[in-house]
C-alpha atoms as a PDB file:
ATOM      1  CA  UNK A   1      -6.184  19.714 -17.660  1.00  0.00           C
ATOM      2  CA  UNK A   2      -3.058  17.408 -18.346  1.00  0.00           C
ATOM      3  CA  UNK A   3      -3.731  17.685 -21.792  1.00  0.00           C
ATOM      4  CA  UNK A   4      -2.808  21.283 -21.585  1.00  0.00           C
ATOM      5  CA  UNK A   5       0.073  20.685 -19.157  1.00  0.00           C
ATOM      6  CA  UNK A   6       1.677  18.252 -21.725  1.00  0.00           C
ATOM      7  CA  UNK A   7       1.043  20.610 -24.725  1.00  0.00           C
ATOM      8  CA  UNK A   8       2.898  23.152 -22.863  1.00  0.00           C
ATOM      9  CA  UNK A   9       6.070  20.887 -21.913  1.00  0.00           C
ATOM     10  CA  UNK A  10       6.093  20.017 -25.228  1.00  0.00           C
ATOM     11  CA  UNK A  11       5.931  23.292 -26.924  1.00  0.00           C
ATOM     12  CA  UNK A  12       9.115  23.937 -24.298  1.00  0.00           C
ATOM     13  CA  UNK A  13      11.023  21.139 -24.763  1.00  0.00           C
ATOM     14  CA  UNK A  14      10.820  21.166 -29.040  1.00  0.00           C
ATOM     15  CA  UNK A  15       9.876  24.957 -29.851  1.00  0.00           C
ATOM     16  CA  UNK A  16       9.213  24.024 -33.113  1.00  0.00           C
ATOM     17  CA  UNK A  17       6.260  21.516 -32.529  1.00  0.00           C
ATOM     18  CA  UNK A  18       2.475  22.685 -32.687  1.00  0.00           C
ATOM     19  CA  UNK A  19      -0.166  21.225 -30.831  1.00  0.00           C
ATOM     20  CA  UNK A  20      -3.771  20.420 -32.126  1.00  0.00           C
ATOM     21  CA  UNK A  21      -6.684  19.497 -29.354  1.00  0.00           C
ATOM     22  CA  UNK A  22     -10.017  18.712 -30.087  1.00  0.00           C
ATOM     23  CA  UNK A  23     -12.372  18.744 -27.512  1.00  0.00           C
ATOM     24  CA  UNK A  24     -16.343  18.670 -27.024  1.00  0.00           C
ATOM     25  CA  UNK A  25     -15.506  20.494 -23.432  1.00  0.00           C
ATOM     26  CA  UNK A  26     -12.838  22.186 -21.206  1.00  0.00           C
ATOM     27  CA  UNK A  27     -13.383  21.367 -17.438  1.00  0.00           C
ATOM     28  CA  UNK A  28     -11.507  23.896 -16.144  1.00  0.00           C
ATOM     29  CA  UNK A  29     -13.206  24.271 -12.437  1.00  0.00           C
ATOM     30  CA  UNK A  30     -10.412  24.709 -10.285  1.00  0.00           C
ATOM     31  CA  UNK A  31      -8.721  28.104  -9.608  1.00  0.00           C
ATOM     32  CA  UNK A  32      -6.839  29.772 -12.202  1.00  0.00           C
ATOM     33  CA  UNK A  33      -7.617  26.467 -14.401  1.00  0.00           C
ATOM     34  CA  UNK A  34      -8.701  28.807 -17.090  1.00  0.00           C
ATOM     35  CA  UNK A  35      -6.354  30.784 -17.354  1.00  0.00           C
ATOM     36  CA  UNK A  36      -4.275  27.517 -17.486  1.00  0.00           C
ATOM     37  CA  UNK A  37      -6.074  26.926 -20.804  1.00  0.00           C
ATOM     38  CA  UNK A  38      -5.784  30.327 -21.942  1.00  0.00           C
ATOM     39  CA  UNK A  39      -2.256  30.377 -21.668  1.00  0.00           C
ATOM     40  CA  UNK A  40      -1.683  27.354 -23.839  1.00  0.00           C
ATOM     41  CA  UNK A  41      -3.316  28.741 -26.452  1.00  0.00           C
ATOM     42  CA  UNK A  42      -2.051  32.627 -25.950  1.00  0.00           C
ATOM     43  CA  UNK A  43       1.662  31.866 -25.171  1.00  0.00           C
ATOM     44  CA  UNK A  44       2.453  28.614 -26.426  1.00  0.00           C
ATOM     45  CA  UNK A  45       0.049  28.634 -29.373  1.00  0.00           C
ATOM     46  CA  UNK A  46      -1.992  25.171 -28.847  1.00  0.00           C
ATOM     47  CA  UNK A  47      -4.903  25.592 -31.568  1.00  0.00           C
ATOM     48  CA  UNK A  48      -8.264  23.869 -29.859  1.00  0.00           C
ATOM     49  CA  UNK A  49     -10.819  23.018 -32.081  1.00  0.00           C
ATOM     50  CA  UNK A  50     -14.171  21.887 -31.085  1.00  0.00           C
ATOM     51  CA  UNK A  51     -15.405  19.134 -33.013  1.00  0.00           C
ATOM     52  CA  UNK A  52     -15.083  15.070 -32.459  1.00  0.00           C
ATOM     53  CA  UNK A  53     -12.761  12.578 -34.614  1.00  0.00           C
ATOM     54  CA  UNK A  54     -14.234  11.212 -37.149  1.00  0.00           C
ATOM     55  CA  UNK A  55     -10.923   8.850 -38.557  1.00  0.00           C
ATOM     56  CA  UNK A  56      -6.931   8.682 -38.284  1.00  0.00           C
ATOM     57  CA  UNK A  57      -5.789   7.092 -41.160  1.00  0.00           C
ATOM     58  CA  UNK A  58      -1.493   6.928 -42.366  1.00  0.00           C
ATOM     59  CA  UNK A  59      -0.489   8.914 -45.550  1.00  0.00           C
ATOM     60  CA  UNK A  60       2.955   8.096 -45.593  1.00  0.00           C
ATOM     61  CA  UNK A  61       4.910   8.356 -42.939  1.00  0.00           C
ATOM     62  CA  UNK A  62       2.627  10.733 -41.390  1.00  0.00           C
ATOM     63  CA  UNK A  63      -1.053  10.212 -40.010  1.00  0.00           C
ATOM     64  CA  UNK A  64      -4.183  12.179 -40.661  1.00  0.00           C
ATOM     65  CA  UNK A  65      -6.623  12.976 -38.302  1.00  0.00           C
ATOM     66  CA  UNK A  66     -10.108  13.641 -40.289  1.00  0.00           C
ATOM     67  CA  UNK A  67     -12.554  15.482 -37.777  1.00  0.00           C
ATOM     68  CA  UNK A  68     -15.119  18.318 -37.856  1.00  0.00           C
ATOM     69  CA  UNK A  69     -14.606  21.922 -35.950  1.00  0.00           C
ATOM     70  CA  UNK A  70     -18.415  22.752 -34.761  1.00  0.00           C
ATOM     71  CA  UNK A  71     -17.456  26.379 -34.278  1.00  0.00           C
ATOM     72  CA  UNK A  72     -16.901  27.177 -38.257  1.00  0.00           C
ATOM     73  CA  UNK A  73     -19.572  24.277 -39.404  1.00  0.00           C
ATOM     74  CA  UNK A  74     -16.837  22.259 -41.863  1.00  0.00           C
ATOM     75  CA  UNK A  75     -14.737  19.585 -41.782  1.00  0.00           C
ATOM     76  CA  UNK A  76     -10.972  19.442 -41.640  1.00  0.00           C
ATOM     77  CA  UNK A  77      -7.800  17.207 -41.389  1.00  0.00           C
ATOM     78  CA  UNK A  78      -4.519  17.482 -39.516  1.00  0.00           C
ATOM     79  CA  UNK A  79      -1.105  15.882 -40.489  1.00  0.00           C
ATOM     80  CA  UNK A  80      -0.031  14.638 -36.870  1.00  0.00           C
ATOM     81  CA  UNK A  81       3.641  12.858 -36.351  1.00  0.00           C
ATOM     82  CA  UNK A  82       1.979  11.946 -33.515  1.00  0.00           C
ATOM     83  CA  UNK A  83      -1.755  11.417 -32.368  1.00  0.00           C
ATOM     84  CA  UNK A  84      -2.079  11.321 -28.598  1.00  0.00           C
ATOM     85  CA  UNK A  85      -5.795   9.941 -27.170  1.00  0.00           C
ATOM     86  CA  UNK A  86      -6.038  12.113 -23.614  1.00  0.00           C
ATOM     87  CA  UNK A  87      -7.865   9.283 -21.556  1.00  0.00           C
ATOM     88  CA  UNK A  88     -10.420   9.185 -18.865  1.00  0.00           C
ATOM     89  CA  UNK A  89      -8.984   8.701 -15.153  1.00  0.00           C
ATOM     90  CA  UNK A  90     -11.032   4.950 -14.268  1.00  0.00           C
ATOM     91  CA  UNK A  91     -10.327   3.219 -10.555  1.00  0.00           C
ATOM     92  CA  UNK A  92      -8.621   0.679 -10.166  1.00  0.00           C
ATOM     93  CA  UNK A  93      -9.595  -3.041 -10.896  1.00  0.00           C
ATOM     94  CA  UNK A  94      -9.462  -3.650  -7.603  1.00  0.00           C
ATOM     95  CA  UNK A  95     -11.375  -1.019  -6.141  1.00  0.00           C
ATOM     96  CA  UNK A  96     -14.162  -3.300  -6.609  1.00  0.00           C
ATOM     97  CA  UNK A  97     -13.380  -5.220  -4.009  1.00  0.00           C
ATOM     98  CA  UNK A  98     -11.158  -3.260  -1.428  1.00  0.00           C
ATOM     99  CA  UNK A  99     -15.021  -1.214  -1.128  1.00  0.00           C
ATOM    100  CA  UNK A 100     -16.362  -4.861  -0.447  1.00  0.00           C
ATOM    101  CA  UNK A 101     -13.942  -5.445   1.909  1.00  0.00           C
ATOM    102  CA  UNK A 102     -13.910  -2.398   3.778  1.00  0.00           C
ATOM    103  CA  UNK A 103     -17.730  -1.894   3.494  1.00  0.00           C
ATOM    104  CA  UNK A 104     -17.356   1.360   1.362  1.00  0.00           C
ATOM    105  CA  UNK A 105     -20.080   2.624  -0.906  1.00  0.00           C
ATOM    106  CA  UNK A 106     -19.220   3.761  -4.349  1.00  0.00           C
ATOM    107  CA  UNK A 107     -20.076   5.235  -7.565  1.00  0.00           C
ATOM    108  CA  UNK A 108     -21.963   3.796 -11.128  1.00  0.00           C
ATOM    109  CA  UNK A 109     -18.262   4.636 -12.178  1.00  0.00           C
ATOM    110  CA  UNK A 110     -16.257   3.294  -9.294  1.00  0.00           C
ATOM    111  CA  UNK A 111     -15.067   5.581  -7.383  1.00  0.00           C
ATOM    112  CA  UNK A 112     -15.781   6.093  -3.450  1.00  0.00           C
ATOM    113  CA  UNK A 113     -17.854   7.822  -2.019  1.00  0.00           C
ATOM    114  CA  UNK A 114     -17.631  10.012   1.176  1.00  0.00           C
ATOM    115  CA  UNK A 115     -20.908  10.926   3.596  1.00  0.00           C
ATOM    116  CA  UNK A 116     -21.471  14.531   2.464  1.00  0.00           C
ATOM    117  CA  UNK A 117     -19.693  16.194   0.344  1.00  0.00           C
ATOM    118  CA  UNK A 118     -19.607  19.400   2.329  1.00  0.00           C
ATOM    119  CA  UNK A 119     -19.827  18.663   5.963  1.00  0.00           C
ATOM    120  CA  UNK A 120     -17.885  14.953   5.976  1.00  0.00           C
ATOM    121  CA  UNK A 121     -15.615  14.855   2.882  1.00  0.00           C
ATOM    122  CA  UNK A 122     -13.534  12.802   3.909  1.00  0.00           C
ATOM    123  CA  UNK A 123     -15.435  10.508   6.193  1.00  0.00           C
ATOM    124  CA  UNK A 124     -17.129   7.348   4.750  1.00  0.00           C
ATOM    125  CA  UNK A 125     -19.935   5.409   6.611  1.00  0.00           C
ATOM    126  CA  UNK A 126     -17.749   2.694   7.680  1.00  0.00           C
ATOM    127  CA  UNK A 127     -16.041   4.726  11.068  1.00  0.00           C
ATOM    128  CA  UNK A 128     -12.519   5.124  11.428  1.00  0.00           C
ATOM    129  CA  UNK A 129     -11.721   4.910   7.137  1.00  0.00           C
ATOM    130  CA  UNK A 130     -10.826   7.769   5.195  1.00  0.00           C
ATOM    131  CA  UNK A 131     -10.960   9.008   1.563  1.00  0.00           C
ATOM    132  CA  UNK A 132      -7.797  10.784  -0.075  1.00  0.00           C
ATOM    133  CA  UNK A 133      -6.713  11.460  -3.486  1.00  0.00           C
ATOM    134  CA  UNK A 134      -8.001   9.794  -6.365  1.00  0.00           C
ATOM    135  CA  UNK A 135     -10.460   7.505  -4.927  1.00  0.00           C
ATOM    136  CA  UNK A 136     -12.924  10.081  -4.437  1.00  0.00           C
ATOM    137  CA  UNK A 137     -12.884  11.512  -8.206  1.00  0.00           C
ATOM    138  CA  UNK A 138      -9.817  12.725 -10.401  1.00  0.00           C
ATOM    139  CA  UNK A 139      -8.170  15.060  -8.667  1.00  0.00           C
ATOM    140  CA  UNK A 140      -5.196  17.303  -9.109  1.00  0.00           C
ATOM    141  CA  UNK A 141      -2.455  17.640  -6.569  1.00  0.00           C
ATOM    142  CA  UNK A 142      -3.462  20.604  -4.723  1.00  0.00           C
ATOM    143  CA  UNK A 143      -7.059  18.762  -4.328  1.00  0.00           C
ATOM    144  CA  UNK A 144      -5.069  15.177  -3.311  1.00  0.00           C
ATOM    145  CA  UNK A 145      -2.931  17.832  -0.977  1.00  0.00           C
ATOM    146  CA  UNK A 146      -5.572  18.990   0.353  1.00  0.00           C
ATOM    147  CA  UNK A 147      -8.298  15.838   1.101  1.00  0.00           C
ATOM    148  CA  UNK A 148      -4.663  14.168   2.862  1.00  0.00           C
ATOM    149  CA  UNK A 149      -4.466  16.961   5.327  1.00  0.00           C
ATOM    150  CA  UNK A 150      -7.900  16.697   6.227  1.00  0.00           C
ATOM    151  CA  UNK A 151      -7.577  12.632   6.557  1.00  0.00           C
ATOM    152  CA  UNK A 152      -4.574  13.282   8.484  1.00  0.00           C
ATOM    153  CA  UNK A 153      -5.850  15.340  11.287  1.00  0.00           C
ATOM    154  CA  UNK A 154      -9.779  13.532  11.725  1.00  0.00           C
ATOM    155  CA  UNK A 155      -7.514  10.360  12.192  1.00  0.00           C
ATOM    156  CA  UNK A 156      -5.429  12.103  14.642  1.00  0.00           C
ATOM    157  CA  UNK A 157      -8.184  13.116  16.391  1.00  0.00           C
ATOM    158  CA  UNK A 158      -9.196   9.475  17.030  1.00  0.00           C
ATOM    159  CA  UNK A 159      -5.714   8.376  18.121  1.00  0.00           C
ATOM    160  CA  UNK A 160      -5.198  11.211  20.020  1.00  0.00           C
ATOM    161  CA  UNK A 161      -7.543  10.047  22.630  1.00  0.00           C
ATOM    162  CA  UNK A 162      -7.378   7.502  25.533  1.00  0.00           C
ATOM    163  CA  UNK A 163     -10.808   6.403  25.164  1.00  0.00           C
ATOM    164  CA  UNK A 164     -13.067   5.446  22.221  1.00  0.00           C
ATOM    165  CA  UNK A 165     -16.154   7.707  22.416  1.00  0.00           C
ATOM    166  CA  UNK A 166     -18.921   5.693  20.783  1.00  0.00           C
ATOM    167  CA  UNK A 167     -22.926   6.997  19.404  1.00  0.00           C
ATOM    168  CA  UNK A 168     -24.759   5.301  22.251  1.00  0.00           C
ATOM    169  CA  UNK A 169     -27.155   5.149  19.332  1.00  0.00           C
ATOM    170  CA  UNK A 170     -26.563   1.623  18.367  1.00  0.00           C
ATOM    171  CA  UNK A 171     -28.526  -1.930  18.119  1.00  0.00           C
ATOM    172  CA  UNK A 172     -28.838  -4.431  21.153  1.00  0.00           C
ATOM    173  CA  UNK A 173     -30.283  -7.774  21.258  1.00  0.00           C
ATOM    174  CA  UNK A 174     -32.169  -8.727  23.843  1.00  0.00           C
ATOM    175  CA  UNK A 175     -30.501 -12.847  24.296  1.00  0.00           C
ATOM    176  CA  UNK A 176     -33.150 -13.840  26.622  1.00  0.00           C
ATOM    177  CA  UNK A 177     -36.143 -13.125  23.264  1.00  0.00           C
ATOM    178  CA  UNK A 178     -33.467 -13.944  20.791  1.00  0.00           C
ATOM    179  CA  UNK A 179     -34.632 -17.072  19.045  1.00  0.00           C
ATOM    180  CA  UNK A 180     -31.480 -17.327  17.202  1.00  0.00           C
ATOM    181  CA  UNK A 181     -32.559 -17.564  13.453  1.00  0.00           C
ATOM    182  CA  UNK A 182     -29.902 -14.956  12.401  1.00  0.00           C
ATOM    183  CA  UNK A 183     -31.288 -12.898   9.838  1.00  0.00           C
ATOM    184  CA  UNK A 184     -29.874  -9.400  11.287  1.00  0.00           C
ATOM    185  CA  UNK A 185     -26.599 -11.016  10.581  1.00  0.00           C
ATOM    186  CA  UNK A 186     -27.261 -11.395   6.904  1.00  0.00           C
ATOM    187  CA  UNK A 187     -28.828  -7.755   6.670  1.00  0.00           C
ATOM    188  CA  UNK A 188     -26.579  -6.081   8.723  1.00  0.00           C
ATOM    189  CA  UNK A 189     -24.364  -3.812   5.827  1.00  0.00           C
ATOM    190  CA  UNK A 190     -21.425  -3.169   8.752  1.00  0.00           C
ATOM    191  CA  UNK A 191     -21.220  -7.108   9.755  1.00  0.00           C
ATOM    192  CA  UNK A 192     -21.255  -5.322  13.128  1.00  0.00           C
ATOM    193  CA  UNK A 193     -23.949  -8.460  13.995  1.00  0.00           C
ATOM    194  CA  UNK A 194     -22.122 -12.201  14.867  1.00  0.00           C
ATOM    195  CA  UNK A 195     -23.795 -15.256  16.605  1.00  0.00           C
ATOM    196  CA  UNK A 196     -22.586 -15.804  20.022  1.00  0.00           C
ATOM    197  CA  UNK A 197     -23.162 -18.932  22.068  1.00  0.00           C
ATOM    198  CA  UNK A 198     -24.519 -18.438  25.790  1.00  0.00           C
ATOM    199  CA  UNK A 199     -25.613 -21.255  27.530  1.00  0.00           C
ATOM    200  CA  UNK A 200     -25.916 -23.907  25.119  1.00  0.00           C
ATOM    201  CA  UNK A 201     -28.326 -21.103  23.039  1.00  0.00           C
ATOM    202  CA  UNK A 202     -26.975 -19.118  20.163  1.00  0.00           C
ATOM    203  CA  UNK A 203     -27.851 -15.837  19.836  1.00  0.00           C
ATOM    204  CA  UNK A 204     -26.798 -12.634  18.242  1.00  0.00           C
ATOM    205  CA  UNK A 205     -24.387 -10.850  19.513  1.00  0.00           C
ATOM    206  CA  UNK A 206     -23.931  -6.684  18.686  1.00  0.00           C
ATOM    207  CA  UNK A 207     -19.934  -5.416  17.705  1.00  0.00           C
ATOM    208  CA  UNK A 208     -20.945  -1.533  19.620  1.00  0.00           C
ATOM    209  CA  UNK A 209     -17.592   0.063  18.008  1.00  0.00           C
ATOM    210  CA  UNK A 210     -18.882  -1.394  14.449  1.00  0.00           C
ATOM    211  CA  UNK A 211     -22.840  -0.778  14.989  1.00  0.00           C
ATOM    212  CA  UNK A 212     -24.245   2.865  13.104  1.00  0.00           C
ATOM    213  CA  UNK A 213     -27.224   2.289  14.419  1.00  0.00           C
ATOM    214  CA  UNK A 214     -28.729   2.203  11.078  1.00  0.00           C
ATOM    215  CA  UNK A 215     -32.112   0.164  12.557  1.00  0.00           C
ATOM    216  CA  UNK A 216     -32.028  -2.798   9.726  1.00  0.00           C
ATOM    217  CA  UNK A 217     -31.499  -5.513  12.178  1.00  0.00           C
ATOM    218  CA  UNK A 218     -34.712  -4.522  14.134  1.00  0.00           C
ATOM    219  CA  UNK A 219     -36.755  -4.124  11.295  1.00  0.00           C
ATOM    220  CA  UNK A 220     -35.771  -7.730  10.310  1.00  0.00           C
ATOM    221  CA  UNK A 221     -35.677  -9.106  13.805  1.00  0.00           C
ATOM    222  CA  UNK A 222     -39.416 -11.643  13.946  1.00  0.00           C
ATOM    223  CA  UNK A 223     -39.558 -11.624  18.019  1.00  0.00           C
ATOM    224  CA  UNK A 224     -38.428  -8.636  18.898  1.00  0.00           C
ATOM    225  CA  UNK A 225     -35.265  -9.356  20.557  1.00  0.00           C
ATOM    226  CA  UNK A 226     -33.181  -6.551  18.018  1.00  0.00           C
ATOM    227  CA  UNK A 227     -33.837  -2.647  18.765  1.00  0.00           C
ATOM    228  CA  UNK A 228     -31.570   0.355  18.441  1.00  0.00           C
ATOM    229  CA  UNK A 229     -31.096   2.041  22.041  1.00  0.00           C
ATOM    230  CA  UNK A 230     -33.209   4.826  22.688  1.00  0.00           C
ATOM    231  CA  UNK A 231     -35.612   3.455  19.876  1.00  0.00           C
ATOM    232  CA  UNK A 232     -37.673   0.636  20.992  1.00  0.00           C
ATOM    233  CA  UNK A 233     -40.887  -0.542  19.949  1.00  0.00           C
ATOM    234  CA  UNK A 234     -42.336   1.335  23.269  1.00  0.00           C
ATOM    235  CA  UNK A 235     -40.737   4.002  22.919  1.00  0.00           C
ATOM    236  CA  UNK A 236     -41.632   5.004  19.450  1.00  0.00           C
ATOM    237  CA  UNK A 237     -45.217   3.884  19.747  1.00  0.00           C
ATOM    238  CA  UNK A 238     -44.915   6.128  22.883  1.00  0.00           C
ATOM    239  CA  UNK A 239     -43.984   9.128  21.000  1.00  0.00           C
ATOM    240  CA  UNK A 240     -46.473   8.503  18.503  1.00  0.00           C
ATOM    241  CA  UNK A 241     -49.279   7.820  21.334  1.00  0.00           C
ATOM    242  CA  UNK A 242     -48.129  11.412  22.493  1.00  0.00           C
ATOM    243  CA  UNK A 243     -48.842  13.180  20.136  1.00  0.00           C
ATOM    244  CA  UNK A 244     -52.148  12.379  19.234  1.00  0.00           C
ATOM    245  CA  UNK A 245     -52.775  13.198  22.904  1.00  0.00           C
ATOM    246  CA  UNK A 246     -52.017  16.554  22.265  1.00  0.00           C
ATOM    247  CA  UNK A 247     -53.771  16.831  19.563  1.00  0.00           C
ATOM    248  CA  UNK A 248     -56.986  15.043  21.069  1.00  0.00           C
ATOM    249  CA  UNK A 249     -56.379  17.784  24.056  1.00  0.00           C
ATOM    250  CA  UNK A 250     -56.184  20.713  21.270  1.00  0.00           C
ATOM    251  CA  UNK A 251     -59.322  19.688  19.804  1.00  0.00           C
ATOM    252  CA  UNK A 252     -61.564  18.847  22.843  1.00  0.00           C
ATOM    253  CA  UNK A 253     -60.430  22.375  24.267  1.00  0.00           C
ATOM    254  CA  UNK A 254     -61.799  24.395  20.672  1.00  0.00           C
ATOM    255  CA  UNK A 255     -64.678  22.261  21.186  1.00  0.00           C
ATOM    256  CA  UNK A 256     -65.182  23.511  24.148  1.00  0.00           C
ATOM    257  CA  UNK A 257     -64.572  27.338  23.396  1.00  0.00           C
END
């Protein structure tokens, strides 16, 4: 889309340029983004033609651009003063490791990415960050607009309050079964797991207001000692013991009949 916004503030700025784009596609998604593209051509008479660049080579003082238009099945050249290459929007070098840092998933190309698209756009896995702008994917303004306001006001809602209200879905370690080898500190991905000393022991010691609940640490855990609240070993096998109770019930009763 900027490469129609610049062939329109060119055309305004030196009437008597003409603009040539070649594309392979037009993502115009966004509202009114085609008829964006439609003006360019209509009013300030950008010519698109679909087709890839082959070679740019200098004749002169000018430069040829040698490509193909798909559309009409033949080749063709333009004499350009100047050829323009309309780049794609990457992150940041860094990005890599501000994600590391902050524990935020991304992309294959990069970028961040939020829980749900729909329901948490904003909201990444890590509690208390929030995605804006470009980090997501390339955005315009309106979009960057937009995905700030909604930051905005979900961190307002947390600072708003006097009290932190946590999941009470989270892991505990039970100290006294804890045999201290540490591996749900390694697999822990929110480093919400660090070892604590108590009495003369080390142990491992759950962050709550980091902790998801996210069960890896009592998967791992050898003895035991790790579970998520609510989700202990008895509890599930209880659940599991339940139903096939019901279902033993169900069938001795059709037996019966």
């Amino acid at each position: 889309m900027y490469t129609e916004k610049q062939a329109i503030l060119l055309k305004d700025h030196f009437t008597e340029t003409q603009s040539y784009i070649f594309y392979i596609d037009i993502r115009a998604s966004g509202k009114n983004y085609e008829e964006f593209v439609k003006r360019a051509q209509r009013e300030y008479g950008a010519v698109y033609i679909r087709g890839r660049v082959s070679k740019i080579y200098e004749k002169g003082d000018k430069l040829i651009v040698r490509g193909v238009d798909t559309l009409v099945g033949k080749q063709m050249e333009v004499e350009a003063d100047l050829v323009v290459l309309a780049t794609a929007v990457v992150p940041q070098p860094e990005a890599a490791e501000l994600a590391r840092v902050l524990n935020i998933p991304s992309d294959p190309y990069g970028f961040y990415t939020e829980c749900h698209p729909k329901l948490q756009p904003v909201e990444v896995v890590t509690k208390g960050i929030f995605l804006t702008g470009s980090c997501q994917f390339p955005k315009d303004i309106p979009d960057s607009i937009a995905t700030t306001g909604a930051a905005s006001v979900r961190a307002v809602e947390i600072l708003s309050k006097d009290e932190l209200v946590l999941d009470p879905r989270i892991a505990c370690v039970d100290e006294e079964a804890c045999s201290g080898c540490l591996n749900c500190v390694g697999v822990c991905p929110f480093k919400a797991i660090k070892p604590r000393e108590v009495d003369g022991k080390v142990v491992a010691h759950v962050l709550p207001t980091i902790c998801h609940g996210c069960g890896t640490c009592a998967a791992t855990c050898r003895t035991g000692a790790a579970n998520v609240e609510g989700f202990s070993d008895d509890q599930i096998y209880a659940q599991v013991a339940s139903v096939f109770e019901v279902l033993r019930k169900e069938h001795s009763l059709e037996l019966s009949e």
